[in-house]
C-alpha atoms as a PDB file:
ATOM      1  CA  UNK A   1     -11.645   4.147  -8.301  1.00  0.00           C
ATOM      2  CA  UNK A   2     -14.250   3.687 -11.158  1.00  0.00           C
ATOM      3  CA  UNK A   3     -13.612   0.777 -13.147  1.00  0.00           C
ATOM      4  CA  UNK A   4     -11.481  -1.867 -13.204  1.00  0.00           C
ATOM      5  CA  UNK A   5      -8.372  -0.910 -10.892  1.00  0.00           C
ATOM      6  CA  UNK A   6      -5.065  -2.835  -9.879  1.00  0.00           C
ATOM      7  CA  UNK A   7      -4.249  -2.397  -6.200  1.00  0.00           C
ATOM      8  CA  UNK A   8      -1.495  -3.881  -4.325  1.00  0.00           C
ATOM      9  CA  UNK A   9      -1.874  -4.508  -0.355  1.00  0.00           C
ATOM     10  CA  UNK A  10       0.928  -4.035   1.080  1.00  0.00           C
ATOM     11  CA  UNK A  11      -0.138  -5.582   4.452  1.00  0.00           C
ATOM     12  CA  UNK A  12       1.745  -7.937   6.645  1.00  0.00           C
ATOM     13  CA  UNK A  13      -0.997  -9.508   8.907  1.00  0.00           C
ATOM     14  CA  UNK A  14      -2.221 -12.338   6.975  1.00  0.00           C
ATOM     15  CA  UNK A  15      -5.873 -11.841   7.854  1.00  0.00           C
ATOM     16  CA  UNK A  16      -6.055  -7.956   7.091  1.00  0.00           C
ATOM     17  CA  UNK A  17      -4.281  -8.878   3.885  1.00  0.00           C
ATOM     18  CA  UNK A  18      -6.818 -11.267   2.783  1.00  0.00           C
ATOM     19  CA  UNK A  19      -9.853  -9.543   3.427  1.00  0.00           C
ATOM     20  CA  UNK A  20      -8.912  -6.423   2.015  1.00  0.00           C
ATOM     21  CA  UNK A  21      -7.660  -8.764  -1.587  1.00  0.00           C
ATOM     22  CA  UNK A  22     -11.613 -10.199  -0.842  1.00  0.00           C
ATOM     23  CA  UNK A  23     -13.145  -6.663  -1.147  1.00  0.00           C
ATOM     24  CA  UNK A  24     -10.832  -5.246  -3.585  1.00  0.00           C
ATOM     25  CA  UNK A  25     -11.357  -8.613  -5.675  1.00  0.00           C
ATOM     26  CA  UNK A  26     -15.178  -8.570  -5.008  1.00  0.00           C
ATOM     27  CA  UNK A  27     -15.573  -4.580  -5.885  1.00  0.00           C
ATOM     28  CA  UNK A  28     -14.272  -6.032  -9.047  1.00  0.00           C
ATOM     29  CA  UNK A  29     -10.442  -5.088  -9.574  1.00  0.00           C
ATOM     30  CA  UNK A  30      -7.903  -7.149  -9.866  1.00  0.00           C
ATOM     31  CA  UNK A  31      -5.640  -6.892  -6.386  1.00  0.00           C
ATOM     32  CA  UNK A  32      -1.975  -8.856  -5.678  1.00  0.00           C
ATOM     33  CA  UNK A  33      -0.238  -8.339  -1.770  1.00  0.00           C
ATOM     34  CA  UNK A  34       2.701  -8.487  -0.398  1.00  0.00           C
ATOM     35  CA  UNK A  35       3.418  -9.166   2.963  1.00  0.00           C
ATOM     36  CA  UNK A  36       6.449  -7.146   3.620  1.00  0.00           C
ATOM     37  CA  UNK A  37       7.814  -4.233   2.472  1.00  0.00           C
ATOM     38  CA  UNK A  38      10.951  -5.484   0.341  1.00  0.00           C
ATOM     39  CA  UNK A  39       8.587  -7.683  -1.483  1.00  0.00           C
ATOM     40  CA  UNK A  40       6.168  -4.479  -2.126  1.00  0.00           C
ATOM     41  CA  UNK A  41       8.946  -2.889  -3.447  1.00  0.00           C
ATOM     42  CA  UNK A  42      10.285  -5.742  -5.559  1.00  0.00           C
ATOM     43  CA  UNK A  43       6.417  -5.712  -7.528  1.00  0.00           C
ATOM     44  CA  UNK A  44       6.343  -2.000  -7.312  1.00  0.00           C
ATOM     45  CA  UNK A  45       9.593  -1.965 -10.090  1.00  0.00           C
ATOM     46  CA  UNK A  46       7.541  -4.496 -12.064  1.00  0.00           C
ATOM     47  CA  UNK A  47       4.006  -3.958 -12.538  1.00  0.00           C
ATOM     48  CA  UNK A  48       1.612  -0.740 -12.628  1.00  0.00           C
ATOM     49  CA  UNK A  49      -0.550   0.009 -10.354  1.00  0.00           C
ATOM     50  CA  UNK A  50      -3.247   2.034  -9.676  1.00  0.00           C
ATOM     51  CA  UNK A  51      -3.299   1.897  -5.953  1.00  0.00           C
ATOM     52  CA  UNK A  52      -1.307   1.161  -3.293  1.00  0.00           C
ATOM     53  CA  UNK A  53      -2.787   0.077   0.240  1.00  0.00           C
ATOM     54  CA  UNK A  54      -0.019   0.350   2.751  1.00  0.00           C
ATOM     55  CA  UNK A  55       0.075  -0.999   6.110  1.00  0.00           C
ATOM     56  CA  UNK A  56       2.768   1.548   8.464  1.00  0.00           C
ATOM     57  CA  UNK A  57       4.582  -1.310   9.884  1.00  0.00           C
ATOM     58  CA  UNK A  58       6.103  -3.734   7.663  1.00  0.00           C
ATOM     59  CA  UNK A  59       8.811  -6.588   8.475  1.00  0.00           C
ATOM     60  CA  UNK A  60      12.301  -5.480   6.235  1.00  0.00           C
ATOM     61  CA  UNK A  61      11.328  -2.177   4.803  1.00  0.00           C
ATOM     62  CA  UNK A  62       8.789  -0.163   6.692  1.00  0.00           C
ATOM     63  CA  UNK A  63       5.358   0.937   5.117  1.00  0.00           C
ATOM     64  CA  UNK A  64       6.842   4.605   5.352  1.00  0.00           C
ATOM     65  CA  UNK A  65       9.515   3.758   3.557  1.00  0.00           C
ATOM     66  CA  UNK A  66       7.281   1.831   0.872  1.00  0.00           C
ATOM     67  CA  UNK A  67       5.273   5.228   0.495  1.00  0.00           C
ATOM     68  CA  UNK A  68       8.492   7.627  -0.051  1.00  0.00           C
ATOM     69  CA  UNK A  69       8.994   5.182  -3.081  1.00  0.00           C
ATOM     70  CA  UNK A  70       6.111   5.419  -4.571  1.00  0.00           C
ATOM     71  CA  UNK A  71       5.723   9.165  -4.192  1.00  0.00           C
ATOM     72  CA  UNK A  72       9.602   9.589  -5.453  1.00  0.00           C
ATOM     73  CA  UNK A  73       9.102   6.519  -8.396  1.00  0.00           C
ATOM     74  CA  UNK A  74       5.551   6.256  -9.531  1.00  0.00           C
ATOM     75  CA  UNK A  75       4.244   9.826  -8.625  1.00  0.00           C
ATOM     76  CA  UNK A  76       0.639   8.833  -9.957  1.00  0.00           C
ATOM     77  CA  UNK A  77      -0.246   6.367  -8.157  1.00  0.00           C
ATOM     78  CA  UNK A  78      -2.991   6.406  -5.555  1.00  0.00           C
ATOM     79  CA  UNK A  79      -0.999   5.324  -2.137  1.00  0.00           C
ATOM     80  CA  UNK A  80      -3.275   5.293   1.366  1.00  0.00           C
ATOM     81  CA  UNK A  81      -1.549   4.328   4.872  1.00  0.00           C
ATOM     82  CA  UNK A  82      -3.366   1.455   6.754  1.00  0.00           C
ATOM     83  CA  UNK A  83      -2.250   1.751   9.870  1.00  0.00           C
ATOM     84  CA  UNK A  84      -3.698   1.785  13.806  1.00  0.00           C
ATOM     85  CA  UNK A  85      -1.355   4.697  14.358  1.00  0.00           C
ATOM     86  CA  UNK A  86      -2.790   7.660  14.845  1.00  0.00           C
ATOM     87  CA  UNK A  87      -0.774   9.964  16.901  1.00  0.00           C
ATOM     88  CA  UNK A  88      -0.320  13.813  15.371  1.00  0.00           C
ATOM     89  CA  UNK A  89       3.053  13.308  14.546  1.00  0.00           C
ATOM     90  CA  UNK A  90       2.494   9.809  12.813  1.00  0.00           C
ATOM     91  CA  UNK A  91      -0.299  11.535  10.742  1.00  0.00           C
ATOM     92  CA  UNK A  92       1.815  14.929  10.149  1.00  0.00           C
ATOM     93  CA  UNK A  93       4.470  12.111   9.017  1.00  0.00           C
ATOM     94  CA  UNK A  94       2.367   9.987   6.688  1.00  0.00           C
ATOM     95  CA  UNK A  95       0.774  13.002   5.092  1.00  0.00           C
ATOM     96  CA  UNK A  96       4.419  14.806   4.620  1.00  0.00           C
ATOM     97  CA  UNK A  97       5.556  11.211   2.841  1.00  0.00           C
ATOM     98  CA  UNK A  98       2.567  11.696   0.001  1.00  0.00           C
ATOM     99  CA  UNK A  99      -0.363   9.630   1.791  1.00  0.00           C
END
């Protein structure tokens, strides 16, 4: 992303969360998290973003889930899965829900 971007990380372990808002912050764009997916969703309806950082599985609403939104919602926005899954049908699946 050139220039100043906002990102949301969407990310429910605390320390993955934090050091991704660290980078983002340091590469020099603004960043805000949530650590569940209802919560994503809630600043999803209220704020533009340019990116969202997703982590696959979310407490409430899973990081799926999160990514069919944005697709379906806010069609340009960036979205990327962060996930440790990484079976074929878990990528076939992220890829075929706009990651």
């Amino acid at each position: 992303i050139e220039g100043m971007a906002t990102l949301l990380i969407i990310e429910d372990d605390a320390d993955i969360r934090d050091l991704l808002r660290l980078h983002g912050e340091r590469a020099g764009h603004r960043v805000e998290t949530a650590g569940d997916g209802s919560t994503a969703l809630r600043l999803l309806a209220s704020k533009s973003y340019d990116l969202a950082l997703i982590d696959w599985m979310l407490p409430e609403v899973s990081g799926l889930e999160v990514l069919k939104t944005v697709r379906s919602k806010y069609p340009l926005m960036g979205a990327m899965m962060i996930t440790a899954r990484t079976s074929n049908e878990d990528v076939i699946a992220a890829l075929e829900a706009g990651a």
